[in-house]
C-alpha atoms as a PDB file:
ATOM      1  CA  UNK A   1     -16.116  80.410 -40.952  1.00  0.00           C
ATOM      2  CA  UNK A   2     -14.509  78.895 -37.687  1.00  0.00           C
ATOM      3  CA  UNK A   3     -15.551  75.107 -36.585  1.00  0.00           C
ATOM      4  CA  UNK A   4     -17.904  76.928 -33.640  1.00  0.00           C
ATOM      5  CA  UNK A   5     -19.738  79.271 -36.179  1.00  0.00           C
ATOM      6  CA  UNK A   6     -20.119  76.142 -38.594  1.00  0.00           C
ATOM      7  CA  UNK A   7     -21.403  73.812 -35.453  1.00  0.00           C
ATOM      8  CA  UNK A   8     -23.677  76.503 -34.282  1.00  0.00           C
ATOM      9  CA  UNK A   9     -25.015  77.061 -37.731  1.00  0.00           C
ATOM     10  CA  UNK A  10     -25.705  73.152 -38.212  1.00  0.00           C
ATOM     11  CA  UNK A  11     -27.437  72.799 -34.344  1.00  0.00           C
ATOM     12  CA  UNK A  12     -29.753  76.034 -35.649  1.00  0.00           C
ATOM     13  CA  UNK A  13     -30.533  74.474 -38.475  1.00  0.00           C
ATOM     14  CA  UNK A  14     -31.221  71.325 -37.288  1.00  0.00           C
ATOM     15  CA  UNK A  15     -33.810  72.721 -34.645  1.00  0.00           C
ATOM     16  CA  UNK A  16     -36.002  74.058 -37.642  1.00  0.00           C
ATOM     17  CA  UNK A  17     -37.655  70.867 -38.232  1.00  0.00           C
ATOM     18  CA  UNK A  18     -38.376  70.219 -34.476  1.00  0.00           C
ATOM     19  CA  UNK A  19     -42.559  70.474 -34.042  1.00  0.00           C
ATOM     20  CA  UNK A  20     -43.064  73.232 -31.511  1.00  0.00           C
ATOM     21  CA  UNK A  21     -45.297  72.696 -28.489  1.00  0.00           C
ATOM     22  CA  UNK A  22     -48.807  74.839 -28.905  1.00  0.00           C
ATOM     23  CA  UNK A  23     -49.085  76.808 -25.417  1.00  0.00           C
ATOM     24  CA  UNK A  24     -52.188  78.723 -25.810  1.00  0.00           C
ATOM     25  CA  UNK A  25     -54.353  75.888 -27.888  1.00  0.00           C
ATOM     26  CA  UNK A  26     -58.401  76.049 -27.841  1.00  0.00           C
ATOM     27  CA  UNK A  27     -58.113  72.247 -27.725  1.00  0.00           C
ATOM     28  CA  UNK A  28     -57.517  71.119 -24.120  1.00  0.00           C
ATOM     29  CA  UNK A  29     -55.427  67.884 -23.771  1.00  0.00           C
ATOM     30  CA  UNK A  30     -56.824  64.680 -22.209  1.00  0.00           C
ATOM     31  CA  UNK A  31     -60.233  65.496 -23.692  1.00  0.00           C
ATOM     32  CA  UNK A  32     -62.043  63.217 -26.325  1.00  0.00           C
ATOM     33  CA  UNK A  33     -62.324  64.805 -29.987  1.00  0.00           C
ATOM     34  CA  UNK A  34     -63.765  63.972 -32.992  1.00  0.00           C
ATOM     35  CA  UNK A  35     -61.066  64.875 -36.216  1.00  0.00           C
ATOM     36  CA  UNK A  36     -62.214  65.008 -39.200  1.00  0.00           C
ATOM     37  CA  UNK A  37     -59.301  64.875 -41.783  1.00  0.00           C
ATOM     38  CA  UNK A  38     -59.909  64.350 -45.767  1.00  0.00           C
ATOM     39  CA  UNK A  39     -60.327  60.958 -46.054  1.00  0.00           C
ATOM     40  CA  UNK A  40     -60.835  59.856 -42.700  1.00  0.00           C
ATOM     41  CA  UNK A  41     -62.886  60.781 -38.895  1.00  0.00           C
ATOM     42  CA  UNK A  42     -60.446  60.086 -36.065  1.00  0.00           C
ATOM     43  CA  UNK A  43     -62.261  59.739 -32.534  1.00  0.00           C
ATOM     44  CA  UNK A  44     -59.352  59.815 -29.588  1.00  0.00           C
ATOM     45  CA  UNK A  45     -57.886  61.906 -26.805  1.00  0.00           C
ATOM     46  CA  UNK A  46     -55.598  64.627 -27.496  1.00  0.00           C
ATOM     47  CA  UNK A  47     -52.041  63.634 -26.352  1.00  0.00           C
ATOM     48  CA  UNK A  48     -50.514  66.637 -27.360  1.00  0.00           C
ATOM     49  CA  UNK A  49     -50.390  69.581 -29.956  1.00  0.00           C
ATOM     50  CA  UNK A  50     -47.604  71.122 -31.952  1.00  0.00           C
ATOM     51  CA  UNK A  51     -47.569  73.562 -34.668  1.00  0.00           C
ATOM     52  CA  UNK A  52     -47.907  71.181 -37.136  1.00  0.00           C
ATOM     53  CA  UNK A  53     -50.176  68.065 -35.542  1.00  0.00           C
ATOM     54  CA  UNK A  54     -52.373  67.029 -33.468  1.00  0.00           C
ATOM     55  CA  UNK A  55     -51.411  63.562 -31.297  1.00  0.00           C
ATOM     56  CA  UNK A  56     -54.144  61.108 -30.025  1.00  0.00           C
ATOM     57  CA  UNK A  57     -54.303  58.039 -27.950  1.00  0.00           C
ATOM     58  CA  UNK A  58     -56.477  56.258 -27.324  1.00  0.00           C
ATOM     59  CA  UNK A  59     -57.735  56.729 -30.917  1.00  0.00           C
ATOM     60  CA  UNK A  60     -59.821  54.671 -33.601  1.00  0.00           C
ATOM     61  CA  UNK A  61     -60.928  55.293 -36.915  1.00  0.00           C
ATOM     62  CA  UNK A  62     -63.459  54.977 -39.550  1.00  0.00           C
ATOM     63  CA  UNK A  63     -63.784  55.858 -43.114  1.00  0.00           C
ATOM     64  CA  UNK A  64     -66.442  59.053 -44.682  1.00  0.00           C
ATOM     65  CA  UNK A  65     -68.630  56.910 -45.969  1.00  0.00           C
ATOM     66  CA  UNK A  66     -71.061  59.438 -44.096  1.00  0.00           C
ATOM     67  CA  UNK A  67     -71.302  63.395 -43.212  1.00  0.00           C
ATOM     68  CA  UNK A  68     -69.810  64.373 -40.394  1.00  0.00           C
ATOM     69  CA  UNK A  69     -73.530  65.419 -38.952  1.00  0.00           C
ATOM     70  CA  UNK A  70     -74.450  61.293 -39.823  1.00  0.00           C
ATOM     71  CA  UNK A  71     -71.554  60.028 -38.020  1.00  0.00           C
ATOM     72  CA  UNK A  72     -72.527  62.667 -34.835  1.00  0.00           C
ATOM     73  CA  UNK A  73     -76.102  61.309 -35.087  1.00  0.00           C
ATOM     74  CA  UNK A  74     -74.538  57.681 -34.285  1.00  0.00           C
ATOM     75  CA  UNK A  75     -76.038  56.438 -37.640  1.00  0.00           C
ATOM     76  CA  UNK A  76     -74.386  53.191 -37.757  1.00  0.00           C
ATOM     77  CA  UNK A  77     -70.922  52.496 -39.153  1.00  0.00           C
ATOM     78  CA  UNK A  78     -69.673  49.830 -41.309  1.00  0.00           C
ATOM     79  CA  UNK A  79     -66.418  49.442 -40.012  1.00  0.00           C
ATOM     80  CA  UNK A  80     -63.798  50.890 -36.979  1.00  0.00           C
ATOM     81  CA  UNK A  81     -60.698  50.151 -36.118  1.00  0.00           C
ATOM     82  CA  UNK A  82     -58.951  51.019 -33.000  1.00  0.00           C
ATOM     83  CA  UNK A  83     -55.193  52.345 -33.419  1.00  0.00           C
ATOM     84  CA  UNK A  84     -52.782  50.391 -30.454  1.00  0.00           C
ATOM     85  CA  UNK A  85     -50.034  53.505 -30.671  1.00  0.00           C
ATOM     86  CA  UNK A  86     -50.433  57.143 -30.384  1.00  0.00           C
ATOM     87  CA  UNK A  87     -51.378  58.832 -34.042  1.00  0.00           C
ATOM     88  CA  UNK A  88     -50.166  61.944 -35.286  1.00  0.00           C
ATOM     89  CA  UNK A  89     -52.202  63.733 -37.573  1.00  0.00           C
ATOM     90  CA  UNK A  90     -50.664  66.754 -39.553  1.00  0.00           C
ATOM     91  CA  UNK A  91     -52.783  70.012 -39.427  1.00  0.00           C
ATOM     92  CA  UNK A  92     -52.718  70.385 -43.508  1.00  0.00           C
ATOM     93  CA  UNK A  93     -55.052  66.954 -43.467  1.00  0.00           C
ATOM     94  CA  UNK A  94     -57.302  68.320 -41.333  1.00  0.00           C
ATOM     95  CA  UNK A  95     -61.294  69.852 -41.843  1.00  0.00           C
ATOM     96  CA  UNK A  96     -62.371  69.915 -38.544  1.00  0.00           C
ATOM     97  CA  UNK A  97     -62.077  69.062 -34.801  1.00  0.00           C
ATOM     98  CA  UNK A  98     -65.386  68.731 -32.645  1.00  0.00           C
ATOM     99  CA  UNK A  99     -65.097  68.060 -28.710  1.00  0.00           C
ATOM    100  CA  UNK A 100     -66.713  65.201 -27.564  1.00  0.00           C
END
């Protein structure tokens, strides 16, 4: 195997892990979603989407203390907490997204 093959081999490789953009999403970015993962709801505004997660700003979150259909209803919550960075939330966490 010559040093090119090798180094183009290695740069492939390396570009496997890189999240790919989503270009033809049913979320739309900039709007306000609520993301309901396993353990937690996420309200925030989509930043971006790749293959494997979603990215909000502007985000806070809460814990399931509640259904989904409670925490819709704006039955009160115990607690919130507002994130100050951009979260990324990988797909595999995720039950549901519902537009604001």
């Amino acid at each position: 195997m010559t040093k090119q093959t090798k180094r183009d081999s290695i740069l492939e490789l390396s570009q496997l892990n890189i999240p790919k953009r989503i270009s033809n999403s049913v979320y739309k970015t900039g709007q306000h979603y609520i993301v309901n993962s396993v353990t937690t709801i996420y309200l925030g505004k989509l930043k971006q989407e790749t293959d494997v997660a979603i990215i909000l700003n502007d985000c806070a979150w809460t814990s399931k203390p509640m259904t989904t259909l409670e925490f819709i209803n704006k039955v009160k919550l115990k607690e919130i907490e507002r994130y100050h960075n951009d979260v990324i939330i990988y797909k595999g966490s995720l039950l549901d997204i519902i537009k604001l």
